[in-house]
Protein backbone atom coordinates (compact mmCIF):
# COMPACT_ATOMS: atom_id res chain seq x y z
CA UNK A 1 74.83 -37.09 -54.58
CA UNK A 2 73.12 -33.43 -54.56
CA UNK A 3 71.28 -32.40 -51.70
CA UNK A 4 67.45 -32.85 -52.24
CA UNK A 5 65.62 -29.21 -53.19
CA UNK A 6 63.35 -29.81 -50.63
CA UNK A 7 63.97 -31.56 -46.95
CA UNK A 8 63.73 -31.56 -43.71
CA UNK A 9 60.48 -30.59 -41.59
CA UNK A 10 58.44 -28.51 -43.88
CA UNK A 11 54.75 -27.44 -42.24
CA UNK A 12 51.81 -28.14 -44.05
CA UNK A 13 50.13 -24.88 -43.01
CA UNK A 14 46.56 -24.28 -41.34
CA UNK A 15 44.79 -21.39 -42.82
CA UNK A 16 43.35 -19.39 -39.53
CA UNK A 17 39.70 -18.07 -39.96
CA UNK A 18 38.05 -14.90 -37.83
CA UNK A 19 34.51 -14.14 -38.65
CA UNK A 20 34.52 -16.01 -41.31
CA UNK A 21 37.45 -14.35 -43.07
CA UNK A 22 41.19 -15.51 -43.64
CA UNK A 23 42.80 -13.98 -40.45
CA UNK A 24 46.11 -12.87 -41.89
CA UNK A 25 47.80 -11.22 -38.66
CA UNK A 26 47.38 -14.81 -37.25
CA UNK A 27 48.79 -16.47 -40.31
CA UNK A 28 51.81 -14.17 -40.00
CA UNK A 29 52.56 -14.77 -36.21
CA UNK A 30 52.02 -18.15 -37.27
CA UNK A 31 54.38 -18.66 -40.27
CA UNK A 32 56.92 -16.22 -37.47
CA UNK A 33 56.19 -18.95 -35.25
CA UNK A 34 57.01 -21.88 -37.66
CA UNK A 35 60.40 -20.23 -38.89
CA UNK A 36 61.54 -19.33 -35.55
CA UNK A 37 61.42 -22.89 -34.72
CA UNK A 38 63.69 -24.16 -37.35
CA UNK A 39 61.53 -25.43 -39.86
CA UNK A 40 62.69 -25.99 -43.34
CA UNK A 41 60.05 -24.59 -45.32
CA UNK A 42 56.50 -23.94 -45.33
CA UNK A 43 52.84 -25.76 -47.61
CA UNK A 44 50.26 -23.12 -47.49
CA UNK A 45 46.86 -24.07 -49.07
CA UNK A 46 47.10 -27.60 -49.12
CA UNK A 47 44.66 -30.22 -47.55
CA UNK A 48 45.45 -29.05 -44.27
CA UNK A 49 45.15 -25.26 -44.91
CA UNK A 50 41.57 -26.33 -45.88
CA UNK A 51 42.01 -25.13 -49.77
CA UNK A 52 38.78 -26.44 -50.87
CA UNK A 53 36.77 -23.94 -49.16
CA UNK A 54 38.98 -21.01 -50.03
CA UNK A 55 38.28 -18.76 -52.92
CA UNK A 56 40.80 -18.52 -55.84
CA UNK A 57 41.47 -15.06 -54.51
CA UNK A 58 41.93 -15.93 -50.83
CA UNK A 59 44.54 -19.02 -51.81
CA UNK A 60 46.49 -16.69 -53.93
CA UNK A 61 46.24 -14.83 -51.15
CA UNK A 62 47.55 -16.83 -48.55
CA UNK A 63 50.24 -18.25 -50.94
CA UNK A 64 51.63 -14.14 -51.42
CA UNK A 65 51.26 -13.67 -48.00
CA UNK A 66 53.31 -16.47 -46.87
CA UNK A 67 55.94 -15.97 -49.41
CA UNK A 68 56.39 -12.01 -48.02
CA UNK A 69 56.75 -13.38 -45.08
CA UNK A 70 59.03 -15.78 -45.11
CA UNK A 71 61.18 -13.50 -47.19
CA UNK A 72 63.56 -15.83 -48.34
CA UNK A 73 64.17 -17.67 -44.99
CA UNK A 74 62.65 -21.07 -45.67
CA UNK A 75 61.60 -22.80 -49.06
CA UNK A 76 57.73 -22.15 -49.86
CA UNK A 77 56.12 -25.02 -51.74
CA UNK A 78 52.53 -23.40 -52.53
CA UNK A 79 49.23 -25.82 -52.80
CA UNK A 80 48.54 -25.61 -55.85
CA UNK A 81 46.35 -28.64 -56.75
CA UNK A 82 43.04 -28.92 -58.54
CA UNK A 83 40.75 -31.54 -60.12
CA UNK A 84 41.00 -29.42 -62.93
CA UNK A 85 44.16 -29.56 -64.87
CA UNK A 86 43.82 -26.24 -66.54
CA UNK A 87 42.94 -24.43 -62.86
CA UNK A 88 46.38 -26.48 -61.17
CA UNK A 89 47.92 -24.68 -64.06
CA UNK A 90 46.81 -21.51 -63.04
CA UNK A 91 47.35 -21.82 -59.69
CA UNK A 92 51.36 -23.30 -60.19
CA UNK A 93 51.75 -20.06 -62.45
CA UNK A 94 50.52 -17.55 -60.06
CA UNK A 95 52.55 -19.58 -57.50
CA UNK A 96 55.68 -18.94 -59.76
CA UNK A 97 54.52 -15.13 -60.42
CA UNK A 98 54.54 -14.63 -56.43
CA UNK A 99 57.69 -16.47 -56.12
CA UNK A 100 57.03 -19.68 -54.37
CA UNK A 101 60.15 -22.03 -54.38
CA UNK A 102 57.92 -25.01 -55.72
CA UNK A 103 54.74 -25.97 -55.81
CA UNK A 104 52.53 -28.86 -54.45
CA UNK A 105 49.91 -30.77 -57.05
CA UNK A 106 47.96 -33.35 -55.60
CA UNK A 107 46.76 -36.30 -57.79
CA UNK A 108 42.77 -34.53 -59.11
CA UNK A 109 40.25 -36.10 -56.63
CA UNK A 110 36.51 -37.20 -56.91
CA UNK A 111 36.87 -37.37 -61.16
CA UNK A 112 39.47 -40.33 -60.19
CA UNK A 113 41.42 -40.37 -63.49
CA UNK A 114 43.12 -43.47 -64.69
CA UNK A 115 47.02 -43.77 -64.58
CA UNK A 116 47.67 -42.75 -68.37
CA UNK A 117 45.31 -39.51 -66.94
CA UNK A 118 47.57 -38.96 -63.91
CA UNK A 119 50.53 -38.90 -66.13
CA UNK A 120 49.01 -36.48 -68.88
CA UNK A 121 47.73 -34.17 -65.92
CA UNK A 122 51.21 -33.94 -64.29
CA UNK A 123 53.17 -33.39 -67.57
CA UNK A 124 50.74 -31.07 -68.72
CA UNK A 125 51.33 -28.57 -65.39
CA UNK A 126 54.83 -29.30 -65.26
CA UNK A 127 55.06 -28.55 -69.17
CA UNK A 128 53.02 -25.50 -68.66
CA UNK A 129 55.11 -23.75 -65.74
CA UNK A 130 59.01 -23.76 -65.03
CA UNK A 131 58.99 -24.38 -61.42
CA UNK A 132 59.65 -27.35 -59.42
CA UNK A 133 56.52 -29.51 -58.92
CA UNK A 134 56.11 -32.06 -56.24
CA UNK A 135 53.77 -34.79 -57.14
CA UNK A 136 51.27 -35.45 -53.81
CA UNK A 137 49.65 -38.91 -53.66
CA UNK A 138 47.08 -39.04 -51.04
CA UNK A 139 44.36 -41.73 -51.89
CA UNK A 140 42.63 -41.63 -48.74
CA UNK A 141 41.56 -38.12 -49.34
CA UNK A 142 40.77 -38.22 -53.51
CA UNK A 143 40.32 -41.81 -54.43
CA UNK A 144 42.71 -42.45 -56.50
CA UNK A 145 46.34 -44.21 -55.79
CA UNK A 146 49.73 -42.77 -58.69
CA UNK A 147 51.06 -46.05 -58.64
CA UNK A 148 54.84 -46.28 -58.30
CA UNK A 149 55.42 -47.05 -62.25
CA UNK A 150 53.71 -43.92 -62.90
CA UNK A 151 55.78 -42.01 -60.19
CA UNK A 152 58.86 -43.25 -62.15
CA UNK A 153 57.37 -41.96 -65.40
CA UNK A 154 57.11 -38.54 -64.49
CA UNK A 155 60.03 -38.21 -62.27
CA UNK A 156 61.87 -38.14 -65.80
CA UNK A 157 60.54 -34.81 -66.14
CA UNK A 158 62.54 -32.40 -65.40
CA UNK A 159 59.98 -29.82 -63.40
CA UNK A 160 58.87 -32.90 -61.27
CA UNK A 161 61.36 -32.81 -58.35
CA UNK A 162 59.58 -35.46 -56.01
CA UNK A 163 56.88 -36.86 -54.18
CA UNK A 164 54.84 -36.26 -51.38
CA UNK A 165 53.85 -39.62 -50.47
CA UNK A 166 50.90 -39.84 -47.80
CA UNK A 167 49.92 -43.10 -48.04
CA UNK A 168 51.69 -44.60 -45.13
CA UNK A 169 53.22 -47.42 -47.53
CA UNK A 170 56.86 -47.47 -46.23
CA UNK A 171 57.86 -49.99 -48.90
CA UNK A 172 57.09 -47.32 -51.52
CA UNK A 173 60.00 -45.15 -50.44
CA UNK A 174 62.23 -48.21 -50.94
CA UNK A 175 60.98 -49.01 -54.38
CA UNK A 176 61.27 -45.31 -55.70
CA UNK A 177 65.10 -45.20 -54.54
CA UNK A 178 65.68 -48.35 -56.42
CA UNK A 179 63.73 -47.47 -59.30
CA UNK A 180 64.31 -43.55 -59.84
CA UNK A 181 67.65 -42.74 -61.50
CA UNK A 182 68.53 -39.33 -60.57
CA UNK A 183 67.80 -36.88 -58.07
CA UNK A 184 64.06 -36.98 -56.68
CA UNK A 185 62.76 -35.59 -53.09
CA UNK A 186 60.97 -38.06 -51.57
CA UNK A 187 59.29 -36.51 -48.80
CA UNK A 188 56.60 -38.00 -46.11
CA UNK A 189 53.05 -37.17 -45.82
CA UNK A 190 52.57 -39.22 -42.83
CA UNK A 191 53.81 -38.05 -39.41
CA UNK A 192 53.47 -41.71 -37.40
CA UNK A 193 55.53 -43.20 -39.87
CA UNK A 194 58.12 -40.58 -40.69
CA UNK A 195 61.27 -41.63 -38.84
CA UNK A 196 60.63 -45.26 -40.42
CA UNK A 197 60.08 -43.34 -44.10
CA UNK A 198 63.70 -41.83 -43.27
CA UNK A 199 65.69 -44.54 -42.46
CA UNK A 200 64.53 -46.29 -45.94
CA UNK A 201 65.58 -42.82 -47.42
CA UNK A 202 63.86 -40.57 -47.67
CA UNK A 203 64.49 -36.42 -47.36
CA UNK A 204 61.74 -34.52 -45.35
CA UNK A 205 58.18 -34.48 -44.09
CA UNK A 206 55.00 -31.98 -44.90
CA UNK A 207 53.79 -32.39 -41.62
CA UNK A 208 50.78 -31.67 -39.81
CA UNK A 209 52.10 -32.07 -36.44
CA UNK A 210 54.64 -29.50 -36.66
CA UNK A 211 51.99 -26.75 -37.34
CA UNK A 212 51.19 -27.36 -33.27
CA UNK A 213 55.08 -28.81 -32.08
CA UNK A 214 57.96 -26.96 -34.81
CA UNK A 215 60.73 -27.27 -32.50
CA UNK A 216 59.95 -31.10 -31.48
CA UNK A 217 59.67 -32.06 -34.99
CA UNK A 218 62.46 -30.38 -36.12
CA UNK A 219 64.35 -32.40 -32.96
CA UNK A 220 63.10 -35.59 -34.38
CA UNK A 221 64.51 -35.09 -38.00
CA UNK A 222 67.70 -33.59 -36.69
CA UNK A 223 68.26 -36.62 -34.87
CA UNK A 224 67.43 -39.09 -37.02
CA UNK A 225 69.40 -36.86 -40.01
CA UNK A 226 72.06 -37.27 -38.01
CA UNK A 227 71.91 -41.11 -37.23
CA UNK A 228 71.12 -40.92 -33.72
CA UNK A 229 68.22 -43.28 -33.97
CA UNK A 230 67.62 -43.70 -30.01
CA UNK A 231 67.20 -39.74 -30.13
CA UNK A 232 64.72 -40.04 -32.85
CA UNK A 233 62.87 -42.44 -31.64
CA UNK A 234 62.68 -40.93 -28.08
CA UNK A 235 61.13 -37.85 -30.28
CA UNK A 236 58.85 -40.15 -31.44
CA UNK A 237 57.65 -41.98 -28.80
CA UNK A 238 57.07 -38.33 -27.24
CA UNK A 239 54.99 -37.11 -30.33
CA UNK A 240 53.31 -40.34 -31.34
CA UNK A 241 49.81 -39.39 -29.50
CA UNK A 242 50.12 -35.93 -31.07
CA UNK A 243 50.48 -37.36 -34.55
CA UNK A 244 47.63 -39.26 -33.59
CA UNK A 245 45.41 -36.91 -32.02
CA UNK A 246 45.51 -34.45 -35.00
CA UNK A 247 42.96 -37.03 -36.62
CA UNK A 248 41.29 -37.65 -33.85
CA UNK A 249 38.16 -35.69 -35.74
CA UNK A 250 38.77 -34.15 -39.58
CA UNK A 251 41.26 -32.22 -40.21
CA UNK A 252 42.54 -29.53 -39.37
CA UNK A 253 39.98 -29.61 -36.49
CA UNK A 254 42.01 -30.57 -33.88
CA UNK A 255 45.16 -28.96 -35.11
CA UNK A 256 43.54 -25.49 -35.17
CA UNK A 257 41.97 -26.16 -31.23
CA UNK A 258 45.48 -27.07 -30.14
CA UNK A 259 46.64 -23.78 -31.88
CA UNK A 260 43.79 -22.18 -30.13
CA UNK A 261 44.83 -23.61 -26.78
CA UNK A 262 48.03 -21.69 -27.43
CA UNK A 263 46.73 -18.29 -28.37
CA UNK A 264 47.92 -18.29 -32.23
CA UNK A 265 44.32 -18.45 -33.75
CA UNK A 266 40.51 -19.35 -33.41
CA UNK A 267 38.85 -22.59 -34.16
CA UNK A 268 37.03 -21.65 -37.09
CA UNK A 269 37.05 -24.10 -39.79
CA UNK A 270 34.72 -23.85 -42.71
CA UNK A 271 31.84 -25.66 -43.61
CA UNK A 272 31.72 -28.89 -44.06
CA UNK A 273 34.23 -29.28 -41.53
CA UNK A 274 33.04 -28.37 -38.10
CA UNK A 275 35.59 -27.27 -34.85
CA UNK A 276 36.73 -30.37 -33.37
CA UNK A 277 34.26 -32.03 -30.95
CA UNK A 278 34.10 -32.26 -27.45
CA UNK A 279 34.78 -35.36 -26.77
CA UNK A 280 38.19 -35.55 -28.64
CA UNK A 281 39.41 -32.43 -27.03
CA UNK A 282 40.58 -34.25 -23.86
CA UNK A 283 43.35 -36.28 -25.90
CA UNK A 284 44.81 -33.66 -27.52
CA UNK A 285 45.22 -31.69 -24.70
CA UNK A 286 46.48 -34.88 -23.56
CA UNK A 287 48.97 -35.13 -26.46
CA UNK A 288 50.45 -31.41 -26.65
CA UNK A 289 51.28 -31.74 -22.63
CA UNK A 290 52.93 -34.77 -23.64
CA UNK A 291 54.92 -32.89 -26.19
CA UNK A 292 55.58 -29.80 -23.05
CA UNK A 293 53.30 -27.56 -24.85
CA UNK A 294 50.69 -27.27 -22.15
């Protein structure tokens, strides 16, 4: 079988604020920072790099910046999702234009469409733009759940190279191998449950974890890659309270304190979102010691 496009431990990037402004000498030493580590590729823009406060012109932004910068080195999947169909267009063709490897589309939030609306959305963007498109089902964050039939529907198309699956659902992995002829990256959204999400197969994680711990991530999937499931689940038992504690208050809240702790950014979110609050700042302290960091 053909390797997936995308694997391994790609980071689903913070965006770092200073004054208000995208900080872009941070988000360089950061994305430095990421690759260095091993990573396999890079998300900027998506939920975690807080893309519904930025401008159009700062997430194009960010998404050029981090494909300079990465120069080749790791796979860039840019955020390019919208409620609007016609803007998620836009934003997968300037993603294209810049030369992102692929792009992320979530499923539109708040206008919750029905399935047959999913499916028109997706094959309208991947219709639209030649580039590989990774479907991103988070229905904790817009409402709405792509069921697994629809999944299979557009994974027949062939710009839609895979999922990003955040729901936590481990039996959905299972189904889509069974179901899905073909190749189709099936990657994790959700960091507690990863190593379980591989062993059913699946490829890779966009992870929010490894924007604060690269290297022990990229441990965890080596090892479990590899079949050495007491390894992986050593890594695992090490970065559980990390997963955890980086939704300890909204994210990227605590990720971008944790960051802070380590001298790669400020706190600044944007409003609504607030910096993380006292009383959960403790824990993740906690969490990143437990993970060597501190």
């Amino acid at each position: 079988m053909p390797a997936p496009l995308f694997k391994g431990v790609i980071t689903a990037l913070i965006t770092p604020f200073r004054d208000g402004k995208v900080d872009f000498a941070a988000f360089e030493a950061l994305v430095e920072r990421q690759i260095a580590a091993g990573v396999h590729g890079l998300t900027p823009v998506g939920t975690t790099g807080e893309s519904a406060t930025l401008t159009v012109e700062e997430r194009q932004a960010v998404v050029e910046s981090c494909v300079r910068i990465a120069a080749g080195r790791v796979r860039v999947i840019a955020g390019c999702g919208s409620a609007s169909t016609t803007q998620a267009i836009d934003f997968v063709r300037h993603a294209k234009t810049v030369g992102a490897d692929g792009a992320l589309v979530v499923t539109p939030y708040y206008n919750r469409p029905s399935q047959a609306g999913l499916e028109a959305h997706f094959r309208a963007i991947a219709d639209a733009v030649e580039l590989p498109l990774l479907l991103y089902n988070v229905p904790g964050r817009t409402g709405v759940d792509m069921a697994n039939a629809t999944v299979a529907a557009l994974a027949a198309h062939p710009n839609i190279v895979g999922i990003k699956d955040a729901t936590g659902d481990l039996s959905r992995v299972s189904w889509m191998r069974g179901h899905i002829a073909g190749d189709f990256d099936l990657i994790s959204g959700d960091d507690p449950s990863y190593p379980g999400y591989l062993a059913q197969g699946g490829h890779g994680v966009i992870s929010v974890t490894s924007n604060v711990a690269p290297e022990a991530m990229v441990a965890l999937h080596t090892a479990a890659a590899s079949g050495d499931a007491g390894a992986a689940c050593d890594w695992q038992a090490r970065l559980i309270d990390l997963h955890k504690a980086m939704f300890l208050d909204a994210s990227p809240a605590p990720a971008k304190f944790a960051l802070s702790q380590l001298g790669l950014c400020t706190e600044e979110t944007r409003l609504p979102l607030l910096p993380c609050a006292d009383g959960v700042r403790p824990a993740i302290t906690a969490a990143m010691a437990g993970v060597g960091l501190v």
